[in-house]
PDB file of N, CA and C in Angstrom:
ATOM      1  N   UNK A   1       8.772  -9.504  11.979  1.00  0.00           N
ATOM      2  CA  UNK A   1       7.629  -8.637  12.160  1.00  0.00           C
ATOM      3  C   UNK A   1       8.016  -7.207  11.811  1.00  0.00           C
ATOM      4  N   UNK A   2       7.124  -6.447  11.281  1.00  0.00           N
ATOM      5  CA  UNK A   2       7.694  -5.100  10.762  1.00  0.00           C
ATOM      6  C   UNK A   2       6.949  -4.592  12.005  1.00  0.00           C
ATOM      7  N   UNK A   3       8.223  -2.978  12.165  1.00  0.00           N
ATOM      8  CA  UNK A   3       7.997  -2.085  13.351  1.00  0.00           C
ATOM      9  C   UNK A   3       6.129  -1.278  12.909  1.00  0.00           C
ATOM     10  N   UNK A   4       5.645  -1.408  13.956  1.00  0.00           N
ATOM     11  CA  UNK A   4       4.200  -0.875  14.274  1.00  0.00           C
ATOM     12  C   UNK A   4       4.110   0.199  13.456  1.00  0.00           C
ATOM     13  N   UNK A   5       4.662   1.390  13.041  1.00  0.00           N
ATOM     14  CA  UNK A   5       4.748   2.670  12.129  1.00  0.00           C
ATOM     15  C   UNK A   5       4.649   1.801  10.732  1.00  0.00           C
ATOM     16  N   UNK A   6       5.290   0.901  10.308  1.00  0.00           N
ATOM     17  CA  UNK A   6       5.053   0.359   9.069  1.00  0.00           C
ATOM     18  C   UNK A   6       4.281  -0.438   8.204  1.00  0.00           C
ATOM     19  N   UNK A   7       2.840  -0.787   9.215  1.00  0.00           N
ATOM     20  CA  UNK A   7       2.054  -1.452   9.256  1.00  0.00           C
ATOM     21  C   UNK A   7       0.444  -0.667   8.275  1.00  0.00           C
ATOM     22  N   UNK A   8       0.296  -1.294   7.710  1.00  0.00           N
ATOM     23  CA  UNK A   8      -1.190  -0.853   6.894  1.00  0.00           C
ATOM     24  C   UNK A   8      -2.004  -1.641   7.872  1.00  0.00           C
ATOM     25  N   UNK A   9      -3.293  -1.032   8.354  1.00  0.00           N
ATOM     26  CA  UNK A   9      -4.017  -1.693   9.305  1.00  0.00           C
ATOM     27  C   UNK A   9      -5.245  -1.572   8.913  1.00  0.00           C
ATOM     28  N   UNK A  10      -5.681  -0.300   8.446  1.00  0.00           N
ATOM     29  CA  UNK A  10      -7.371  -0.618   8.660  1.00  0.00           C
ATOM     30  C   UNK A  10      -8.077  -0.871   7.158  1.00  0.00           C
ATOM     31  N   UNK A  11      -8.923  -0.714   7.165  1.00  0.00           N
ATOM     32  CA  UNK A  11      -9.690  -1.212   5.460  1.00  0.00           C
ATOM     33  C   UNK A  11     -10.171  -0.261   4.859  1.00  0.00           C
ATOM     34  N   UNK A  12     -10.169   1.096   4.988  1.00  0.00           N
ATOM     35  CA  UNK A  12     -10.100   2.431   4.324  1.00  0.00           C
ATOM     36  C   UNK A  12      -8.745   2.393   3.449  1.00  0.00           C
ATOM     37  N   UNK A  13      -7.607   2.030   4.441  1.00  0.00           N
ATOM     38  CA  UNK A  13      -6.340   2.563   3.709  1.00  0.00           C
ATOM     39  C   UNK A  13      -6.374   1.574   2.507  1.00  0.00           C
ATOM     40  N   UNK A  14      -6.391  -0.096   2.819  1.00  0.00           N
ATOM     41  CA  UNK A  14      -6.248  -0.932   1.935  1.00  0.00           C
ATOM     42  C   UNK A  14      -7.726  -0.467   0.959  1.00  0.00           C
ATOM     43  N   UNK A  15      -8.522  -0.220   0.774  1.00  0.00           N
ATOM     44  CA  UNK A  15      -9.523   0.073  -0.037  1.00  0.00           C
ATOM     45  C   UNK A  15      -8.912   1.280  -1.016  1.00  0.00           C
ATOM     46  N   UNK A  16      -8.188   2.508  -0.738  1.00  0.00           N
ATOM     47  CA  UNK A  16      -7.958   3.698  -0.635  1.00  0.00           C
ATOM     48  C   UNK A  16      -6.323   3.110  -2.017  1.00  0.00           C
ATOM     49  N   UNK A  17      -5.297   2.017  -1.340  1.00  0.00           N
ATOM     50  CA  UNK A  17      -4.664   1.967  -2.196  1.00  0.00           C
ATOM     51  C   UNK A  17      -4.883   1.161  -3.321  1.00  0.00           C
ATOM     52  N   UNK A  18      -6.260   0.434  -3.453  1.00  0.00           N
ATOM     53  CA  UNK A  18      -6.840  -0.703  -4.094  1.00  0.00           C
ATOM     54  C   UNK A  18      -7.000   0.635  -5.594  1.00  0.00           C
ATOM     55  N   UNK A  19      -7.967   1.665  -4.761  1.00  0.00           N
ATOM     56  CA  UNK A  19      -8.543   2.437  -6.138  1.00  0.00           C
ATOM     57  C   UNK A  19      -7.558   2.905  -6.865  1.00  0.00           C
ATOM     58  N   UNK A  20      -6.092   3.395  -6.443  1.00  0.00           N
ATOM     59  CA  UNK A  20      -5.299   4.113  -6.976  1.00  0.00           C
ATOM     60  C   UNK A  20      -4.539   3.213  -8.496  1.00  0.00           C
ATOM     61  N   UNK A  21      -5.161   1.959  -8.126  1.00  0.00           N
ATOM     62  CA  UNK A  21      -5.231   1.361  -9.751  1.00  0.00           C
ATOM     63  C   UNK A  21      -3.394   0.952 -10.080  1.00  0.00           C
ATOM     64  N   UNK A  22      -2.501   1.376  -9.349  1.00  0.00           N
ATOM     65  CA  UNK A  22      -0.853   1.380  -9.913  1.00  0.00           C
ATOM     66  C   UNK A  22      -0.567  -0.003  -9.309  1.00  0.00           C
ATOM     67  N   UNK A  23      -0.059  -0.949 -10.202  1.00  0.00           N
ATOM     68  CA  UNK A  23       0.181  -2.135 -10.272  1.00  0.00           C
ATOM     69  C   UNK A  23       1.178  -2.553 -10.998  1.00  0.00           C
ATOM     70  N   UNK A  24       2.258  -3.371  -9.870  1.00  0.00           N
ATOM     71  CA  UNK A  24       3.937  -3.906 -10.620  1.00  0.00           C
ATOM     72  C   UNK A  24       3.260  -5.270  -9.883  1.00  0.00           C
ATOM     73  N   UNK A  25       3.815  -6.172 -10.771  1.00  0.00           N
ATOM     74  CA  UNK A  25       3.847  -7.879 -10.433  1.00  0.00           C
ATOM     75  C   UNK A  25       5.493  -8.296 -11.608  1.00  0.00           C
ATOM     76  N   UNK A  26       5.216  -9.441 -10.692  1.00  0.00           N
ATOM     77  CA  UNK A  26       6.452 -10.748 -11.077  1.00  0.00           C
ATOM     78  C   UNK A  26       5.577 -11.752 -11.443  1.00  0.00           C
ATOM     79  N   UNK A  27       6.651 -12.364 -11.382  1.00  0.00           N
ATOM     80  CA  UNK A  27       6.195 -14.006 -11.243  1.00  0.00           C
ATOM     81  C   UNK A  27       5.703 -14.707 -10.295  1.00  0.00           C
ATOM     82  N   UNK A  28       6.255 -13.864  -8.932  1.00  0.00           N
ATOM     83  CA  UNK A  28       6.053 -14.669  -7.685  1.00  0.00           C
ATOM     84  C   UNK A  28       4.769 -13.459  -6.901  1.00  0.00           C
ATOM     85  N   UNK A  29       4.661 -12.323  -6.983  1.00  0.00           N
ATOM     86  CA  UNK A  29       4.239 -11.312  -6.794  1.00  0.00           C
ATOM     87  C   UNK A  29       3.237 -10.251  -6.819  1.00  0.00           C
ATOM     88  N   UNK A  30       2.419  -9.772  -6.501  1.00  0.00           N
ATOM     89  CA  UNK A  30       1.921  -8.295  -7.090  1.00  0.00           C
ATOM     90  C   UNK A  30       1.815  -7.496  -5.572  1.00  0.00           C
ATOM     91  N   UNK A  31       1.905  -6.288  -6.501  1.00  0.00           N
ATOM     92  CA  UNK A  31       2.422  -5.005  -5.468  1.00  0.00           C
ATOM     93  C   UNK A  31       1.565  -3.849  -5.678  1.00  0.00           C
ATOM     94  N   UNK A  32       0.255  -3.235  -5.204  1.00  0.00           N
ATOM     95  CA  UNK A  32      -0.137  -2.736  -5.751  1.00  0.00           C
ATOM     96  C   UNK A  32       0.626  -1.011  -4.656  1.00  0.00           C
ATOM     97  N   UNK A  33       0.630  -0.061  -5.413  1.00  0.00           N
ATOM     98  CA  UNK A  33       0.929   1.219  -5.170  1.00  0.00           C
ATOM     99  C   UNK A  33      -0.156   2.254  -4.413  1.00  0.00           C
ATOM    100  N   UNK A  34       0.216   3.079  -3.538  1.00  0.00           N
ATOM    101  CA  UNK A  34      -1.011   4.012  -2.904  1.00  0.00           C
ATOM    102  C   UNK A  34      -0.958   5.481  -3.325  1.00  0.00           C
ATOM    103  N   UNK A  35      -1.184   6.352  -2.965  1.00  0.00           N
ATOM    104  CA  UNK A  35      -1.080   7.759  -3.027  1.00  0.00           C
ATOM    105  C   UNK A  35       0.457   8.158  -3.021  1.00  0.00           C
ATOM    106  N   UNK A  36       0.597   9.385  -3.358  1.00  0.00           N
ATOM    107  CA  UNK A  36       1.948  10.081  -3.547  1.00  0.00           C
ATOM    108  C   UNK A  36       1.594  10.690  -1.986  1.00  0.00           C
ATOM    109  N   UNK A  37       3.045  10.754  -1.554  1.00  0.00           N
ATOM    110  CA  UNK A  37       2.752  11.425  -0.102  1.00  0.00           C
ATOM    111  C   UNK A  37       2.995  13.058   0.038  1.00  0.00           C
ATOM    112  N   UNK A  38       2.195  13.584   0.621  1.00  0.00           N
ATOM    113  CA  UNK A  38       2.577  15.445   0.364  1.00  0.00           C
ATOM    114  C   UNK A  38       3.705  15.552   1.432  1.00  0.00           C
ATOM    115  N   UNK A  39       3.335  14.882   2.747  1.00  0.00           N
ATOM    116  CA  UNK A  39       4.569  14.933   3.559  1.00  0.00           C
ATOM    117  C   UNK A  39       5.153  13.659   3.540  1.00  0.00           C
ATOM    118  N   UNK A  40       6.525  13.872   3.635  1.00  0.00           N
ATOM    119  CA  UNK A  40       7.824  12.864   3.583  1.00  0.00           C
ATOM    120  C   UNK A  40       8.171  12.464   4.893  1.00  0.00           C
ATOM    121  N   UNK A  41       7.700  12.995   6.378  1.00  0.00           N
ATOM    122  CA  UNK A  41       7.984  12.793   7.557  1.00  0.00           C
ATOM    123  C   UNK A  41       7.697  10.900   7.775  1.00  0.00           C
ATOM    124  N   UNK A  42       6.148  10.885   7.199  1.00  0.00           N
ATOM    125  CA  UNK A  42       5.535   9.899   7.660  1.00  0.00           C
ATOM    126  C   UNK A  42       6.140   8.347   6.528  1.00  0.00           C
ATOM    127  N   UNK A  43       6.506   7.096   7.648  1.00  0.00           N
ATOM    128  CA  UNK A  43       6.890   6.517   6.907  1.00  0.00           C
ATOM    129  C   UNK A  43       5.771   5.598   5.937  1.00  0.00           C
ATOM    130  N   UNK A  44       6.306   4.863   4.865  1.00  0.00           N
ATOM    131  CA  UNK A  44       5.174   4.039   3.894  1.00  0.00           C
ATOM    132  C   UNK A  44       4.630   3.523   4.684  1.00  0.00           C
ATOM    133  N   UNK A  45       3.659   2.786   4.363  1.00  0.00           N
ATOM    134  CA  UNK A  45       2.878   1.951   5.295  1.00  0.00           C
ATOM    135  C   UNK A  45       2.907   0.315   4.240  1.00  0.00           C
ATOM    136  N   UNK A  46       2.774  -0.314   4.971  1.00  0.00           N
ATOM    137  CA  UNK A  46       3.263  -2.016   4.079  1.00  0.00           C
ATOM    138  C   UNK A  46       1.715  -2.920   4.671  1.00  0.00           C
ATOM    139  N   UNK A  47       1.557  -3.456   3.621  1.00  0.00           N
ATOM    140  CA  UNK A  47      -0.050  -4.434   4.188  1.00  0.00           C
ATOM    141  C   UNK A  47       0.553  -5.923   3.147  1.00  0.00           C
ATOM    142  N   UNK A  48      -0.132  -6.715   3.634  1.00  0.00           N
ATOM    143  CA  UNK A  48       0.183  -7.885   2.912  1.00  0.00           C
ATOM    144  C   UNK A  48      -1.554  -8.562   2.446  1.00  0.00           C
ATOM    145  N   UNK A  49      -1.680  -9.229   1.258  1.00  0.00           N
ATOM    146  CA  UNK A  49      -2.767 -10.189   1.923  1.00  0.00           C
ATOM    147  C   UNK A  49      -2.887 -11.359   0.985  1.00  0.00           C
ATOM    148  N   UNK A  50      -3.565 -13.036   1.932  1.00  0.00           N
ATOM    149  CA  UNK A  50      -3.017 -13.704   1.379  1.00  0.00           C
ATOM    150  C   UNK A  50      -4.386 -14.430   1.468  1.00  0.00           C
ATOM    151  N   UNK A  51      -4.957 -14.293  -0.132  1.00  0.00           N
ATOM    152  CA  UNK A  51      -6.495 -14.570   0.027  1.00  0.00           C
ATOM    153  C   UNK A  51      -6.496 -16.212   0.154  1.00  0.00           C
ATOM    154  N   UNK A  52      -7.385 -16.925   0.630  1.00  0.00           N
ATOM    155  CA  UNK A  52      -7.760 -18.597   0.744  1.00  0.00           C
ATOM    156  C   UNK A  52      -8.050 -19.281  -0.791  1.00  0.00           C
ATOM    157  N   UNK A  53      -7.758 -18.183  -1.910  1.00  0.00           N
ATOM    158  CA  UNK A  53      -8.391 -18.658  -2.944  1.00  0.00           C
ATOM    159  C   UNK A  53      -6.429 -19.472  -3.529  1.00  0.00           C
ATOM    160  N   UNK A  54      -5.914 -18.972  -2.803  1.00  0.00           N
ATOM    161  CA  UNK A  54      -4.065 -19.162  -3.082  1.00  0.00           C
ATOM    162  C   UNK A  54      -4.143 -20.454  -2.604  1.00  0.00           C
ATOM    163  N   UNK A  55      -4.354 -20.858  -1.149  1.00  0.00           N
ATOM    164  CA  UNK A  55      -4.704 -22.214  -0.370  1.00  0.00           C
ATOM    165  C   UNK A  55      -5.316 -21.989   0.908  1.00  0.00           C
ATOM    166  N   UNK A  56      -6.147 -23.422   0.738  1.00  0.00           N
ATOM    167  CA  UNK A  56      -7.172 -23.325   1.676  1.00  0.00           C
ATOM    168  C   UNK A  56      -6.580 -23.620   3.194  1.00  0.00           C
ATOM    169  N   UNK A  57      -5.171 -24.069   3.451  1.00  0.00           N
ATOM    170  CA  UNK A  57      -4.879 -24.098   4.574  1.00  0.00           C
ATOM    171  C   UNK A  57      -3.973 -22.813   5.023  1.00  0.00           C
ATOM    172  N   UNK A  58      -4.347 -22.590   6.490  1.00  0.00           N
ATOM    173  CA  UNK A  58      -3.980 -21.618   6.784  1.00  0.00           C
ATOM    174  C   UNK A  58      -2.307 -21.594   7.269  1.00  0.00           C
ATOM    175  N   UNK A  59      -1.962 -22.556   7.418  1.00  0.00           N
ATOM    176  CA  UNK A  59      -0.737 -22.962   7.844  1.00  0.00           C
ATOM    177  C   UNK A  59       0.163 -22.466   6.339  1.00  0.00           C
ATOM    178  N   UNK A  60      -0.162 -22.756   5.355  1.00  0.00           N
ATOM    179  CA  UNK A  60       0.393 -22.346   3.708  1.00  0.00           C
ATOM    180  C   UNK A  60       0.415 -20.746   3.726  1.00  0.00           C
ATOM    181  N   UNK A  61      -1.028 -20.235   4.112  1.00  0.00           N
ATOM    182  CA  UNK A  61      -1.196 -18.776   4.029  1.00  0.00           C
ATOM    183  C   UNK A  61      -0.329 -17.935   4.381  1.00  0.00           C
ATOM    184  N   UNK A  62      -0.175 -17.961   5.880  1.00  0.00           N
ATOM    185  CA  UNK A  62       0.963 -17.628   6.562  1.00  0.00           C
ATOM    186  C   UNK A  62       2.222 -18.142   6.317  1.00  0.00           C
ATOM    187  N   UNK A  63       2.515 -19.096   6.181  1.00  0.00           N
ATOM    188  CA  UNK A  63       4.143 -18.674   5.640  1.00  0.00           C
ATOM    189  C   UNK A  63       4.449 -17.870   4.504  1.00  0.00           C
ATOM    190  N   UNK A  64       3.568 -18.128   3.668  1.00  0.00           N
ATOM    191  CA  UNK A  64       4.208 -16.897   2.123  1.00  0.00           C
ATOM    192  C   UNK A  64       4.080 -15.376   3.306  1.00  0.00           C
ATOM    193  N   UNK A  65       3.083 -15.213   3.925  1.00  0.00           N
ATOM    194  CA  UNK A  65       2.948 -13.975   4.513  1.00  0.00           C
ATOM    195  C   UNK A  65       3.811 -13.332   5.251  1.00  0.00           C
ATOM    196  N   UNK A  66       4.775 -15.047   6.072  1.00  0.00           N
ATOM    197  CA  UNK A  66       6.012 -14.823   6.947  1.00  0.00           C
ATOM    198  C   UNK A  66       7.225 -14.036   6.121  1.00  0.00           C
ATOM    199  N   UNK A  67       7.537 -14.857   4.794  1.00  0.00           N
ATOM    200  CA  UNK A  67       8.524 -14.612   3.788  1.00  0.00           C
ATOM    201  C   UNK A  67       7.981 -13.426   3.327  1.00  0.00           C
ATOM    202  N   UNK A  68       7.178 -12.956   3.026  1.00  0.00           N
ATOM    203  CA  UNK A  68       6.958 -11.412   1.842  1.00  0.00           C
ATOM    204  C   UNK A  68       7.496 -10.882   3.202  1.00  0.00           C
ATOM    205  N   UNK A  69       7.009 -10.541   4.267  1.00  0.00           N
ATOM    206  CA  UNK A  69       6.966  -9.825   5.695  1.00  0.00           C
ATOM    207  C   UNK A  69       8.238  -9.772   5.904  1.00  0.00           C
ATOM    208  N   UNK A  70       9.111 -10.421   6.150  1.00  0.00           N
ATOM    209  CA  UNK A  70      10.758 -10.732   6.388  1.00  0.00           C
ATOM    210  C   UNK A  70      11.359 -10.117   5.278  1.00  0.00           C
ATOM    211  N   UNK A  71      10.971 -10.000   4.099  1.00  0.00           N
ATOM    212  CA  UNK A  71      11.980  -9.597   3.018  1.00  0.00           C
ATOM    213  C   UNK A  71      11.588  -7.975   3.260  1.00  0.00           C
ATOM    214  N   UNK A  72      10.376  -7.710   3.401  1.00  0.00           N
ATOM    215  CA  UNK A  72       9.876  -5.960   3.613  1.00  0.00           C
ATOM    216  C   UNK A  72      10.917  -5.712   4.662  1.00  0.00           C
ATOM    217  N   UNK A  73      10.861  -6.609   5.606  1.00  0.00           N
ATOM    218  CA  UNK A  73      11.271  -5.595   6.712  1.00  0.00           C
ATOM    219  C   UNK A  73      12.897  -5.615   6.634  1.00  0.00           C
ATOM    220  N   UNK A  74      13.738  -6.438   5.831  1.00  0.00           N
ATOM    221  CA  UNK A  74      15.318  -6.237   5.676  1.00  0.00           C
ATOM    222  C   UNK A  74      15.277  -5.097   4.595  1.00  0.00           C
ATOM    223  N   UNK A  75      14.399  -4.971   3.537  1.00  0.00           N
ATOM    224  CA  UNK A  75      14.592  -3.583   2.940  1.00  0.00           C
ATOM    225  C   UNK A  75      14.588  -2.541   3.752  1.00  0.00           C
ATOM    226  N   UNK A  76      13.542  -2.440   4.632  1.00  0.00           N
ATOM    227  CA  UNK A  76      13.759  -1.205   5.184  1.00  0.00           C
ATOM    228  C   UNK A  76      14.424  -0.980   6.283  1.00  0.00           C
ATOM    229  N   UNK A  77      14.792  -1.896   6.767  1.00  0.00           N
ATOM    230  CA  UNK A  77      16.161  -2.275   7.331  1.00  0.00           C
ATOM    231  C   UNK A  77      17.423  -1.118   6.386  1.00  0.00           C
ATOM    232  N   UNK A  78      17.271  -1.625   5.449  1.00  0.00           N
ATOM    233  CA  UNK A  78      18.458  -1.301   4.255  1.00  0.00           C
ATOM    234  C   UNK A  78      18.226  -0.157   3.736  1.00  0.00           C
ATOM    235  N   UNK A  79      17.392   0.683   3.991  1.00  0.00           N
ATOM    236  CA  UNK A  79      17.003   1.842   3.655  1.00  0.00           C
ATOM    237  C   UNK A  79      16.992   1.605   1.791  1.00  0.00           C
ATOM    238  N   UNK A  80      16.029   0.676   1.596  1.00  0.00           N
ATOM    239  CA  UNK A  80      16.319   0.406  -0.063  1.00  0.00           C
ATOM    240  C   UNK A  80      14.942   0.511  -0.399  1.00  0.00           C
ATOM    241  N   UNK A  81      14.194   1.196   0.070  1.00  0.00           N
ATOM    242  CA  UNK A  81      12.995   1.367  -0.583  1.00  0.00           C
ATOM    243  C   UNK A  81      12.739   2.492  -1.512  1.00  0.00           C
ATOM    244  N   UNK A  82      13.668   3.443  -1.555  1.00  0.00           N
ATOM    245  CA  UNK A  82      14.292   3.990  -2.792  1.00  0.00           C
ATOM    246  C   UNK A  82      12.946   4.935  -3.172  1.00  0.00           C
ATOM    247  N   UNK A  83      12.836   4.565  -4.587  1.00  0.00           N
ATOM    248  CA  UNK A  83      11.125   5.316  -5.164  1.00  0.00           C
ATOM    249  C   UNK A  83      10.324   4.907  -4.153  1.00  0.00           C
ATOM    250  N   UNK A  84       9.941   3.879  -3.857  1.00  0.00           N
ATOM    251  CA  UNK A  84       7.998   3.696  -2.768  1.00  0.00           C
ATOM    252  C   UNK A  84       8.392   4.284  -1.530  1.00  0.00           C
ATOM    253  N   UNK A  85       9.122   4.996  -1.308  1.00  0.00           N
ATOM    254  CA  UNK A  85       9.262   5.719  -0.232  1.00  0.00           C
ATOM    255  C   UNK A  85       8.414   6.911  -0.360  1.00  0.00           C
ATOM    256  N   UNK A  86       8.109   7.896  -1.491  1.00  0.00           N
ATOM    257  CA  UNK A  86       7.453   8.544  -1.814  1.00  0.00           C
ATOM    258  C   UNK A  86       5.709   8.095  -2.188  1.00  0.00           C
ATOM    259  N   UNK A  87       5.071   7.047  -1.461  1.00  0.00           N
ATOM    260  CA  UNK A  87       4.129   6.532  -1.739  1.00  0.00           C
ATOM    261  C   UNK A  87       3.919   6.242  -0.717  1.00  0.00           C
ATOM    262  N   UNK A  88       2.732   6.518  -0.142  1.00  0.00           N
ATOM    263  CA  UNK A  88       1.550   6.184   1.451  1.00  0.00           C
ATOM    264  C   UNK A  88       1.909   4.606   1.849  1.00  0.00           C
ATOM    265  N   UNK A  89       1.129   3.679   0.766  1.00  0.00           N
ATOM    266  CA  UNK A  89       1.027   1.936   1.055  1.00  0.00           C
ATOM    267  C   UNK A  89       1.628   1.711  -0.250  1.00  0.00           C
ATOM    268  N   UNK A  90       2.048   0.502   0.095  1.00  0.00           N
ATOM    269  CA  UNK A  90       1.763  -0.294  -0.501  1.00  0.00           C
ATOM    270  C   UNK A  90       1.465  -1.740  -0.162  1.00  0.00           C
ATOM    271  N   UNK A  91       0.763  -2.565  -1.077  1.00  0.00           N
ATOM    272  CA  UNK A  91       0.090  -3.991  -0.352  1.00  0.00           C
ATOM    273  C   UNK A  91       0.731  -5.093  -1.484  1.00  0.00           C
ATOM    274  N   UNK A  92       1.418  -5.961  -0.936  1.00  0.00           N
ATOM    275  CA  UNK A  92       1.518  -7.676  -1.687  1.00  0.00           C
ATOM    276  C   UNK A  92       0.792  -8.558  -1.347  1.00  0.00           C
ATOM    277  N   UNK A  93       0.434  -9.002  -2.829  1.00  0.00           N
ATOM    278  CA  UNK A  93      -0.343 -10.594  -2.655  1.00  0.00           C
ATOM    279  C   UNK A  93       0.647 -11.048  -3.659  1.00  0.00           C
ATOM    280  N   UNK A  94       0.561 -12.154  -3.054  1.00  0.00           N
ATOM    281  CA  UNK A  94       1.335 -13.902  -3.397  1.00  0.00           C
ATOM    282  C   UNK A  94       0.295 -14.044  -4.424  1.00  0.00           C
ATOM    283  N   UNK A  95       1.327 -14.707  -5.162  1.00  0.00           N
ATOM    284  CA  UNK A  95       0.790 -15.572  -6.606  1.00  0.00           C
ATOM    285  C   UNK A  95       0.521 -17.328  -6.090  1.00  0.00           C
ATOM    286  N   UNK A  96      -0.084 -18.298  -6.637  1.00  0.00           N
ATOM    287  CA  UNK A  96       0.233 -19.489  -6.330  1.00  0.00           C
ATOM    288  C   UNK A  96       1.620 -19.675  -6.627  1.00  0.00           C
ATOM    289  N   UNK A  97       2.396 -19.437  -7.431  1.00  0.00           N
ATOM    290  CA  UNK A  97       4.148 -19.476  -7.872  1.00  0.00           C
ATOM    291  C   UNK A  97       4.924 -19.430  -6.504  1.00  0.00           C
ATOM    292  N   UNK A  98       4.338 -18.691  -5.439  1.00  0.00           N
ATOM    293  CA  UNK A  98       4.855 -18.018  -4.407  1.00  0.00           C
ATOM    294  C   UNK A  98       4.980 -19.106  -3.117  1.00  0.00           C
ATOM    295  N   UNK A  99       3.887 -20.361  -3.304  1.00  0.00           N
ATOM    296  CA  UNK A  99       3.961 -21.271  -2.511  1.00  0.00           C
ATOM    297  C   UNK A  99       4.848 -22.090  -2.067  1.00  0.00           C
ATOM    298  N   UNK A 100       5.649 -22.773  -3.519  1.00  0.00           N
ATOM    299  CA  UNK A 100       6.562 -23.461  -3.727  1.00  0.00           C
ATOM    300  C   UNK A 100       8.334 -22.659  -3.445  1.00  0.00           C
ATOM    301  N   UNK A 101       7.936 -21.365  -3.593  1.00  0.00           N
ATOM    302  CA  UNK A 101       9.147 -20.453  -3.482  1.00  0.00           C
ATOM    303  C   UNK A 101       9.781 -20.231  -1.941  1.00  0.00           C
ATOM    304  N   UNK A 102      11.353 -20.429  -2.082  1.00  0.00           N
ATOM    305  CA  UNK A 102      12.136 -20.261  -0.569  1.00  0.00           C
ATOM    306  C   UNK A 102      12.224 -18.562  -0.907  1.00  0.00           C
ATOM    307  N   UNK A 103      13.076 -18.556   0.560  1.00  0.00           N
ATOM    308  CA  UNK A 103      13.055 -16.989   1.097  1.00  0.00           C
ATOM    309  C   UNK A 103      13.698 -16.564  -0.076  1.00  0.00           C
ATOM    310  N   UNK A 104      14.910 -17.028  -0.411  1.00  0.00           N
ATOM    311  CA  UNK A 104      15.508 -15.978  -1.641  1.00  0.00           C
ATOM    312  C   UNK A 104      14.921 -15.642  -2.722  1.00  0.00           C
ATOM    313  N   UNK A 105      13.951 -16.679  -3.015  1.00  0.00           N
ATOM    314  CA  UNK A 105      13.467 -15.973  -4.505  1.00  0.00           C
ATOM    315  C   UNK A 105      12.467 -14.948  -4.257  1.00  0.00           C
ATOM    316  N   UNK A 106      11.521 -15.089  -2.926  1.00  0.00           N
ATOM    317  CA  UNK A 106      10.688 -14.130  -2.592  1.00  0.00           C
ATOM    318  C   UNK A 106      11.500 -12.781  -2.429  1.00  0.00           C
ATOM    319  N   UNK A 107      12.395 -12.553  -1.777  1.00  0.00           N
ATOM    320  CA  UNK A 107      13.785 -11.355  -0.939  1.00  0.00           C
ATOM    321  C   UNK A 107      13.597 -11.001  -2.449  1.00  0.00           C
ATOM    322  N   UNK A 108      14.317 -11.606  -3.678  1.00  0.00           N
ATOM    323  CA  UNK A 108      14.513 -11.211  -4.978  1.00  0.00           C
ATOM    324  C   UNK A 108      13.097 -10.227  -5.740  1.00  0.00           C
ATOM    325  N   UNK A 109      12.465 -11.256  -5.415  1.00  0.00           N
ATOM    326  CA  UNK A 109      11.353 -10.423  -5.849  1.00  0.00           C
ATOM    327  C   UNK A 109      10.503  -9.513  -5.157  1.00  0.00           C
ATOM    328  N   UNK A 110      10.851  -9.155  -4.072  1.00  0.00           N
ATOM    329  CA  UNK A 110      10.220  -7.976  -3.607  1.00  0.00           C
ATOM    330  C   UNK A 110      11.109  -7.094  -3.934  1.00  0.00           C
ATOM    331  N   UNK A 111      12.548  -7.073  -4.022  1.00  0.00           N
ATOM    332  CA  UNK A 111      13.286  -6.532  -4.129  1.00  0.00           C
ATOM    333  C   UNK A 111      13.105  -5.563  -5.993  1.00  0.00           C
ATOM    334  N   UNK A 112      13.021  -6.500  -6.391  1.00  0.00           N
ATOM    335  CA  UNK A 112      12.561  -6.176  -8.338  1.00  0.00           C
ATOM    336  C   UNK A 112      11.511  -5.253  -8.088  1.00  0.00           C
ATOM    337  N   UNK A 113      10.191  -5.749  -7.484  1.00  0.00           N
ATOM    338  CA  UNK A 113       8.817  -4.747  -7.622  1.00  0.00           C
ATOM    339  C   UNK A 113       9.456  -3.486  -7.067  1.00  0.00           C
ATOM    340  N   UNK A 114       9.844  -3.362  -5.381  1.00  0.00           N
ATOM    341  CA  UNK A 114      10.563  -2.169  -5.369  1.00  0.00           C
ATOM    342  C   UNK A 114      11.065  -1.447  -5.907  1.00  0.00           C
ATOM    343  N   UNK A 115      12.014  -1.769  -7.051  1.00  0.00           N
ATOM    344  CA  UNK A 115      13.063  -0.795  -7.686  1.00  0.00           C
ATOM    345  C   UNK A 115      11.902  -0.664  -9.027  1.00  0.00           C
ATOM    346  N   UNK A 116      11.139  -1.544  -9.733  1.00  0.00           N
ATOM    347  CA  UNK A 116      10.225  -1.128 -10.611  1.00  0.00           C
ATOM    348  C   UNK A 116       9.381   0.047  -9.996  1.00  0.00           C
ATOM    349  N   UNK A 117       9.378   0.693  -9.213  1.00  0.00           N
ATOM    350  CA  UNK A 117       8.072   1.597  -8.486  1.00  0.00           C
ATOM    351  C   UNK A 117       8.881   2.959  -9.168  1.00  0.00           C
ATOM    352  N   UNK A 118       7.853   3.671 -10.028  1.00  0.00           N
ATOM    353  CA  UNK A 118       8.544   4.528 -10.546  1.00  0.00           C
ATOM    354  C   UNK A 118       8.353   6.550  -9.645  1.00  0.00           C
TER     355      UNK A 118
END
């Protein structure tokens, strides 16, 4: 579970980083980007979402959501968020690719979109 400060919560913000249009994907992935931050105090904010159109059971939903969620929170664990540190949100959605995928290849690929964030 990521610490409460790191959490994207309401539907302004996710709407807010939707318009800002900046978009890195993988294979397993997409990451879309939010605002540049004027102050550096406040940390990113992280949202996930894992639409029913990926799979209709919810038991599927949530685990990709468990794995993206677990790999966010050992980055910032790791202080490796590097460039998107300078950015408000950012939000991942799972690809169908993402279903079939264990923790490492997900860890890998959040890890790639991260360091792609320019």
């Amino acid at each position: 579970m990521l610490p409460k400060q790191y959490r994207l919560k309401n539907k302004k913000a996710f709407d807010a980083t939707y318009k800002q249009k900046q978009v890195v994907s993988d294979n397993l992935l997409t990451m879309y980007i939010g605002k540049k931050k004027t102050d550096t105090a406040f940390p990113t904010k992280i949202g996930f979402v894992v639409s029913k159109k990926l799979h209709k059971k919810a038991t599927k939903r949530n685990r990709i959501k468990r794995l993206v969620r677990e790999a966010c929170r050992l980055e910032i664990k790791n202080n490796a968020l590097k460039n998107a540190n300078k950015y408000m949100s950012l939000i991942f959605l799972p690809k169908t690719a993402a279903l079939n995928a264990n923790f490492h290849l997900v860890q890998n690929s959040v890890k790639t979109l991260i360091s792609r964030v320019r």
